[in-house]
Each structure stands twice: as structure tokens, then as C-alpha cells.
N, C-alpha and C. Protein backbone atom coordinates (compact mmCIF):
# COMPACT_ATOMS: atom_id res chain seq x y z
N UNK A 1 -16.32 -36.96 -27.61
CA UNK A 1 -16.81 -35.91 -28.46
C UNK A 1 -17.43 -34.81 -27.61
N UNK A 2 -17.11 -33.61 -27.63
CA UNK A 2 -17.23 -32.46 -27.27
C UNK A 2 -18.48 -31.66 -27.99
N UNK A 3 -20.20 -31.41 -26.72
CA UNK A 3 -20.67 -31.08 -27.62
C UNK A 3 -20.91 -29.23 -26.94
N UNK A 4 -21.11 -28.18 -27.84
CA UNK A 4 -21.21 -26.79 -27.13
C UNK A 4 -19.95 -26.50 -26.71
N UNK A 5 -18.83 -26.91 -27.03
CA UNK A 5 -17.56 -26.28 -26.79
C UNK A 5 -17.41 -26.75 -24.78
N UNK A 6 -18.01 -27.20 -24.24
CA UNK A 6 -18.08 -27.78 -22.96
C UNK A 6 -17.13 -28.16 -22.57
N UNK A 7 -16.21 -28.22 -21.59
CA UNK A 7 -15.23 -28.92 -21.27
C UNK A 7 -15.34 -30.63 -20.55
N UNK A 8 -16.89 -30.64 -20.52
CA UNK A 8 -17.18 -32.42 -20.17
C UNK A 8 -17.95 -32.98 -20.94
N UNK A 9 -17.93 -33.87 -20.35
CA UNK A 9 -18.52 -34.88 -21.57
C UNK A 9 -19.96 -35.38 -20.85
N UNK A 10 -21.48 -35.06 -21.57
CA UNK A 10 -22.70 -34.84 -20.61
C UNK A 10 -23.07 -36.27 -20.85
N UNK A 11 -23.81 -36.73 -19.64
CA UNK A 11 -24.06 -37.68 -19.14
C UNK A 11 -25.21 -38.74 -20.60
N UNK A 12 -25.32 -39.77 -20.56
CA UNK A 12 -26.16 -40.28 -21.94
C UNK A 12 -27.27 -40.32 -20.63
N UNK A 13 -28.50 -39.37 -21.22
CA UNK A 13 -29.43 -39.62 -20.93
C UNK A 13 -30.70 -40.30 -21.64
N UNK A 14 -30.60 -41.16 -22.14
CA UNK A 14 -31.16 -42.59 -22.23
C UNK A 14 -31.28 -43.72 -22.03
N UNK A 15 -31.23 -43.36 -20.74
CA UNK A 15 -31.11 -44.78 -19.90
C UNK A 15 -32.43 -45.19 -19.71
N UNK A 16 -32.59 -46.56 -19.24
CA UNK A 16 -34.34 -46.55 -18.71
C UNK A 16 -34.81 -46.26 -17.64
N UNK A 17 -36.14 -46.04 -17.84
CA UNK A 17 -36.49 -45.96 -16.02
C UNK A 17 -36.26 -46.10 -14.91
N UNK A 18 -35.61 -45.99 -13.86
CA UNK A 18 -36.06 -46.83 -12.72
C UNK A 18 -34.34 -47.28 -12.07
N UNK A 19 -33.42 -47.05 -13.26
CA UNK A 19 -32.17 -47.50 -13.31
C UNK A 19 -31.38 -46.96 -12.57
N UNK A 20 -30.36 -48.10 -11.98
CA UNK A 20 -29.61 -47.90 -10.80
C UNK A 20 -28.46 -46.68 -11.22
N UNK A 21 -27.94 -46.45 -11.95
CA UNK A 21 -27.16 -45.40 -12.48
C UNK A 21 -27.38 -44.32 -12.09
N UNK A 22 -28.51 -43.77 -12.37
CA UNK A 22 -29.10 -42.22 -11.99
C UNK A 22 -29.30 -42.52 -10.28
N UNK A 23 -29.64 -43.55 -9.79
CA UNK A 23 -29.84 -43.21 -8.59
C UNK A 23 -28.36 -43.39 -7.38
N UNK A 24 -27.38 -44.20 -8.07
CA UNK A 24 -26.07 -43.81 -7.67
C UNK A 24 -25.16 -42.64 -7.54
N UNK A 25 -25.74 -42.23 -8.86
CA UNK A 25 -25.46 -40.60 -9.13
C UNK A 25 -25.81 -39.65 -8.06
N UNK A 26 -27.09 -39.97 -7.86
CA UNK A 26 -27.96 -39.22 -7.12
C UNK A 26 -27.53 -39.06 -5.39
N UNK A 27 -27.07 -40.63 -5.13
CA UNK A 27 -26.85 -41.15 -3.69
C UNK A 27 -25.14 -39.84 -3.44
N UNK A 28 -24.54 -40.30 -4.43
CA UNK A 28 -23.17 -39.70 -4.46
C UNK A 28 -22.92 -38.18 -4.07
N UNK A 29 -24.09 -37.18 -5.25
CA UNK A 29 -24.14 -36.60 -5.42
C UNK A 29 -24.95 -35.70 -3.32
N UNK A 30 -25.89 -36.69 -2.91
CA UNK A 30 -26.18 -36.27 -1.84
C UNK A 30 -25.15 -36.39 -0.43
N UNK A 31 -24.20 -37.45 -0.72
CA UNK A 31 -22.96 -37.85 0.60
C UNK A 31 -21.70 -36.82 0.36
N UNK A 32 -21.64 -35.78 -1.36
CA UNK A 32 -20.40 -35.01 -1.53
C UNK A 32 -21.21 -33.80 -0.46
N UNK A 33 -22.61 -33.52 -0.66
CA UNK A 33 -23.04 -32.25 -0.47
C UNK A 33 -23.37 -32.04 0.93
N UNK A 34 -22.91 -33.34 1.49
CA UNK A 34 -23.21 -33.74 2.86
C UNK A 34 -21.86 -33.35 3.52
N UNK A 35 -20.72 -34.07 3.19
CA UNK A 35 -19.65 -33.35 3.22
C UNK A 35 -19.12 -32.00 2.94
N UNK A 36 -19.45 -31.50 2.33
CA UNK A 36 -19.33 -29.81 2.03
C UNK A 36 -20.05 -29.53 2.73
N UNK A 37 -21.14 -29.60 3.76
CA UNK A 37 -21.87 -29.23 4.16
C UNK A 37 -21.19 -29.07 5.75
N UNK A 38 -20.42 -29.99 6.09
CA UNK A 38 -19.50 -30.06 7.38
C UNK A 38 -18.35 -29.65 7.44
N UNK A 39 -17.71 -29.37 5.82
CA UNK A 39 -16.70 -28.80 6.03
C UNK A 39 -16.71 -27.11 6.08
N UNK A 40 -18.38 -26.63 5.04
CA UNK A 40 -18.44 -25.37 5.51
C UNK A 40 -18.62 -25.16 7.04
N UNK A 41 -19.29 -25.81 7.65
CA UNK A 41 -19.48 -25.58 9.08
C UNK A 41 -18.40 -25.46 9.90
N UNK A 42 -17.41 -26.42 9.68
CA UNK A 42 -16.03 -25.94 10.82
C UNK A 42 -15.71 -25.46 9.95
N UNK A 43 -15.50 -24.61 8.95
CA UNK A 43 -14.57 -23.31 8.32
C UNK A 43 -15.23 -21.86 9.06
N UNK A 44 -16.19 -22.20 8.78
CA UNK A 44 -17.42 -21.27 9.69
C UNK A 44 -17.13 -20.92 11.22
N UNK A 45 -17.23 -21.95 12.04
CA UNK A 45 -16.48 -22.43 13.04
C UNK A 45 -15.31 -21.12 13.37
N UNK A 46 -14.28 -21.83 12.32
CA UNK A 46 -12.74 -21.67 12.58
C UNK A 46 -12.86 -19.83 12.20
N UNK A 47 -13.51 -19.37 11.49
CA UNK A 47 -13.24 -18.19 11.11
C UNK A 47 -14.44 -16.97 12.42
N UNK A 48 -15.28 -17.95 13.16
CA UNK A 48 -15.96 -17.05 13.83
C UNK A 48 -14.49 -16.71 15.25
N UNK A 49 -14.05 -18.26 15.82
CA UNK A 49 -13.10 -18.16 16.88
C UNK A 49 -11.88 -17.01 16.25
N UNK A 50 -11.35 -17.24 14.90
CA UNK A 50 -10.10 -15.89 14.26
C UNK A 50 -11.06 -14.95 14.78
N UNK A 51 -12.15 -14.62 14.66
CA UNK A 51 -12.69 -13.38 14.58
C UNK A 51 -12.58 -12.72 16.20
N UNK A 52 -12.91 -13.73 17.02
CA UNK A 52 -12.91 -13.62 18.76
C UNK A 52 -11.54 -13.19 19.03
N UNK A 53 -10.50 -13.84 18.54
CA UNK A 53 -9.08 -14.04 18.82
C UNK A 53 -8.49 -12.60 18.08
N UNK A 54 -9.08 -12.50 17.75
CA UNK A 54 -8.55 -11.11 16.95
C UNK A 54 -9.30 -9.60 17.67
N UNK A 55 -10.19 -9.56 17.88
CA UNK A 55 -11.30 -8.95 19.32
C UNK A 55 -10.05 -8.71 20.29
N UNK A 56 -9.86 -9.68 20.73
CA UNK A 56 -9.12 -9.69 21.79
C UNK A 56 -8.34 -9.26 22.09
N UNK A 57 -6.96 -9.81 21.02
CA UNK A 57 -5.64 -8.90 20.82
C UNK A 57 -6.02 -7.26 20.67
N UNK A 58 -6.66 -6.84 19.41
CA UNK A 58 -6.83 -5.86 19.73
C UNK A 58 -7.29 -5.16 20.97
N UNK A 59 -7.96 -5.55 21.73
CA UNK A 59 -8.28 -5.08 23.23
C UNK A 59 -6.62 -5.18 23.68
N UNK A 60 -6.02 -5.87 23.89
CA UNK A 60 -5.18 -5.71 24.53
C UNK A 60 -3.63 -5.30 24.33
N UNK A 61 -3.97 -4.92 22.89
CA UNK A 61 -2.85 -4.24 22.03
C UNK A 61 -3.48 -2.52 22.70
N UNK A 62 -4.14 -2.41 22.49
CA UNK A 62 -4.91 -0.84 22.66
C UNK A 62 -4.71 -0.68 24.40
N UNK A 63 -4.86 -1.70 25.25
CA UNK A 63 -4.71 -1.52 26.63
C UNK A 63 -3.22 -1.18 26.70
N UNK A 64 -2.02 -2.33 26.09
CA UNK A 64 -0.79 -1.74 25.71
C UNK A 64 -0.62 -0.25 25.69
N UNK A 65 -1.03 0.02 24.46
CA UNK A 65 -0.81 1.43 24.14
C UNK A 65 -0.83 2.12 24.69
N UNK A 66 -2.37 2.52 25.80
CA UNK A 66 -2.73 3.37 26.63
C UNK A 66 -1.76 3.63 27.74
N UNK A 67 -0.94 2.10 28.11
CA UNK A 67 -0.26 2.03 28.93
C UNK A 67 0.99 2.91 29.29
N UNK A 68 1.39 2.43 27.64
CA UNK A 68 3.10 3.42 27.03
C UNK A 68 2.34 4.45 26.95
N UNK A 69 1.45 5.34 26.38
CA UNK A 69 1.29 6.50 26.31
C UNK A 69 1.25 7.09 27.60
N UNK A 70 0.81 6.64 28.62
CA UNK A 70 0.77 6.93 30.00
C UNK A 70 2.40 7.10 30.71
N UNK A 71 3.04 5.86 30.48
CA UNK A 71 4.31 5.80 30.71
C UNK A 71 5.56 6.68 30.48
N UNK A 72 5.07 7.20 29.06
CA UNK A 72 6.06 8.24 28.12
C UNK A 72 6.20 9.26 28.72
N UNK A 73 4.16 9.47 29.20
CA UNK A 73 4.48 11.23 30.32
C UNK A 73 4.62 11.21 30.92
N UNK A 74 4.60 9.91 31.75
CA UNK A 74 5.31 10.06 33.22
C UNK A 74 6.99 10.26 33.19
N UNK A 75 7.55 9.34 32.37
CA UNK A 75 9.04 9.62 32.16
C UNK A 75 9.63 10.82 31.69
N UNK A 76 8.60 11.36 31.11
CA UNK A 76 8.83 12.79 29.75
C UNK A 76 9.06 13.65 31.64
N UNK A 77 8.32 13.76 32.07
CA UNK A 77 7.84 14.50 33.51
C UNK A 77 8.93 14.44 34.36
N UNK A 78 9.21 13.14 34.51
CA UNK A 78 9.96 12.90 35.03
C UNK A 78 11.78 13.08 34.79
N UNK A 79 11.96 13.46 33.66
CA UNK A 79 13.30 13.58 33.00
C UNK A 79 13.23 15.13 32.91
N UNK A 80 12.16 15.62 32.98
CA UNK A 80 12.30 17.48 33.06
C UNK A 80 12.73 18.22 34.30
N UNK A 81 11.99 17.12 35.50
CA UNK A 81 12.49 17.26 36.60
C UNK A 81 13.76 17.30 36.87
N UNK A 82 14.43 16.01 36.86
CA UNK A 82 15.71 15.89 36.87
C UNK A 82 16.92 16.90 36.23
N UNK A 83 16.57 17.31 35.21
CA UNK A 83 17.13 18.38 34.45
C UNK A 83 16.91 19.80 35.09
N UNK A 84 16.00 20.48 35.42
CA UNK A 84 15.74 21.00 36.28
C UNK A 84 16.67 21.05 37.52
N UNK A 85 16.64 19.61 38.39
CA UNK A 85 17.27 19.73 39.55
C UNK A 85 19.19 19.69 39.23
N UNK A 86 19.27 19.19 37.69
CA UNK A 86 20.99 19.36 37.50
C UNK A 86 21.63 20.53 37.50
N UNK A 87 19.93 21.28 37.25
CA UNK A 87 20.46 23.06 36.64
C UNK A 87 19.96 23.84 37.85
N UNK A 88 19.73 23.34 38.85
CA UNK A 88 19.32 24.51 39.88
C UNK A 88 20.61 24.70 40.82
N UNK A 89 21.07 23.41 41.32
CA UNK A 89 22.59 23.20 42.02
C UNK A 89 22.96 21.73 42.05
N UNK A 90 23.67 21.87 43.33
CA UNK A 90 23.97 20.13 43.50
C UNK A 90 25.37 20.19 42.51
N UNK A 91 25.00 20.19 41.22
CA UNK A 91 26.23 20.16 40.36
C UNK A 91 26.83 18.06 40.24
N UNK A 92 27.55 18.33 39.85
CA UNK A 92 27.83 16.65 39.83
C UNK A 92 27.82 15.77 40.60
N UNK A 93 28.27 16.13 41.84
CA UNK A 93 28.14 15.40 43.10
C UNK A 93 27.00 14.69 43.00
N UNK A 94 25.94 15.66 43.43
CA UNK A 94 24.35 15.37 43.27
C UNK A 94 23.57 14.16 41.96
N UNK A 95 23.80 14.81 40.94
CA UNK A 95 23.64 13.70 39.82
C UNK A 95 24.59 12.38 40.26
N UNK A 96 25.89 12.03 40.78
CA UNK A 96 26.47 11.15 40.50
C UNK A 96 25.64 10.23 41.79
N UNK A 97 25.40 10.71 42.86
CA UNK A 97 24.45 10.00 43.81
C UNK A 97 23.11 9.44 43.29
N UNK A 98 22.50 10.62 42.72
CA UNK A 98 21.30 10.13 41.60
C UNK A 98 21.30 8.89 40.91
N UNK A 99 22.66 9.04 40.38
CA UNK A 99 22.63 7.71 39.47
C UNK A 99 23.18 6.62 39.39
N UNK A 100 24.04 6.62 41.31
CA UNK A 100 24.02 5.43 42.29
C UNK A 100 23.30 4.57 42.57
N UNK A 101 21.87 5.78 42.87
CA UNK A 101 20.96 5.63 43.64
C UNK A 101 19.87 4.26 42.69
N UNK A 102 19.91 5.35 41.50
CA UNK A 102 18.73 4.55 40.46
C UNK A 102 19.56 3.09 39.77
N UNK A 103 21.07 3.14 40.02
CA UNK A 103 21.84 1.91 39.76
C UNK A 103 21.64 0.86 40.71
N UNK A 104 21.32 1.10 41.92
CA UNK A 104 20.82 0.43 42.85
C UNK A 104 19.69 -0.30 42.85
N UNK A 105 18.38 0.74 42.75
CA UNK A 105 17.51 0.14 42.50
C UNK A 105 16.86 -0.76 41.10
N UNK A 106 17.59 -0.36 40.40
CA UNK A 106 17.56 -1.53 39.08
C UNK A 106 18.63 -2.84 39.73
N UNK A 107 19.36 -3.08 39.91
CA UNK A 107 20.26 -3.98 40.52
C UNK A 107 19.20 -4.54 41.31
N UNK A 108 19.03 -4.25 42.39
CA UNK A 108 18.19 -4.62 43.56
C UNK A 108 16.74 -5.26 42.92
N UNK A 109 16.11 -4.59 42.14
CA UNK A 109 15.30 -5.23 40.96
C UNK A 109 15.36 -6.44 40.17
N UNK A 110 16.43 -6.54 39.82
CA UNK A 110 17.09 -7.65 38.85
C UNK A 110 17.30 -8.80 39.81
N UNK A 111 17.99 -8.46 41.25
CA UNK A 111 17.97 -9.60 42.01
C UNK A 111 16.84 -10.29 42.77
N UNK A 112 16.09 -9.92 42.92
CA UNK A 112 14.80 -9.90 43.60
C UNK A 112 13.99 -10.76 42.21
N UNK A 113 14.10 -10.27 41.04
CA UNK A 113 13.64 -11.04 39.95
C UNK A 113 14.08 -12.07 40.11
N UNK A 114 15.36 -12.11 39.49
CA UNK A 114 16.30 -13.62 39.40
C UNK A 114 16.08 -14.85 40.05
N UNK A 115 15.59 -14.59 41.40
CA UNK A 115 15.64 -15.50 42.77
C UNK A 115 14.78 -15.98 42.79
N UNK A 116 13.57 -15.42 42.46
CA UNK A 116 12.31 -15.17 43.08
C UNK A 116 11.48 -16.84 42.75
């Protein structure tokens, strides 16, 4: 029987004094809250280390960045040059040595990796 529209059913409190019931209740009621009490702690725990781990990456997502942004103008710089030197003379000859040259050193790169 359902009393106050409640969805449980409240405990009969007329028991007698002194009775082991209420104090089982009681024991239970202190070993759940004991447990919740450790499981908030490593959730606590686990969400301070996400918090470090996440610190971090970002540091080193942003060091990334700085990196390529650095990189872009050096290449940007560096590809104006080159254009520059296609259009001053030399003419194809010149570029086709150029891009011997830089075929080389990527090659030579790759092997030196490979081995290593």
C-alpha cells in the first residue's frame, strides 16, 4: 500500500527499542556511504589526472602549431625565392638541377632513415 503517492513503501516504524533492525539498517546504511565515499575519491582522482593530461596536450598541440606556423614562412620564403631565381635566368637547365639536387637530398634522407 502506497502512502502520499510515494514510490516506496516507508519503513514500519514501530518497532521496539533497542532492536536489531534499525541498527542493521543503520550499519548498512554507514558501509554503502563508506563506499561512495571511495568511489567519489578515485572519480575525483581520475578526473584531476584527465585534467593534467589534457594541460599537456594542449601545451603541446600549441608548441605544434607554433612550429607549422614557423615552417609555412619559412617555405612561403622560400618558394618566392625559387620563383624569383626561375624568372631571373638559368631557364630550365637550372630548375632541372634544382630539382636533382632536392631529389637527392630527400633520397639521401630516406636512406639514412631506413638504416639507421
Amino acid at each position: 500500500m502506497r502512502r502520499n503517492n510515494y514510490p516506496y513503501q516507508p519503513l514500519n516504524q514501530q518497532q521496539p527499542a533497542g532492536s536489531s533492525g534499525h541498527d542493521a539498517l543503520e550499519a548498512e546504511n554507514e558501509r554503502a556511504a563508506e563506499e561512495l565515499q571511495q568511489k567519489i575519491g578515485a572519480l575525483k582522482s581520475l578526473t584531476i589526472d584527465i585534467g593534467n593530461e589534457v594541460r599537456y596536450q594542449d601545451k603541446l598541440l600549441r608548441g605544434i602549431d607554433d612550429d607549422m606556423d614557423r615552417t609555412s614562412g619559412f617555405l612561403g620564403n622560400t618558394m618566392t625565392r625559387v620563383v624569383r631565381l626561375a624568372k631571373q635566368g638559368g631557364g630550365p637547365k637550372q630548375m632541372c638541377y634544382m630539382f636533382l639536387f632536392v631529389l637527392f637530398v630527400f633520397v639521401l634522407l630516406w636512406v639514412t632513415l631506413k638504416f639507421k
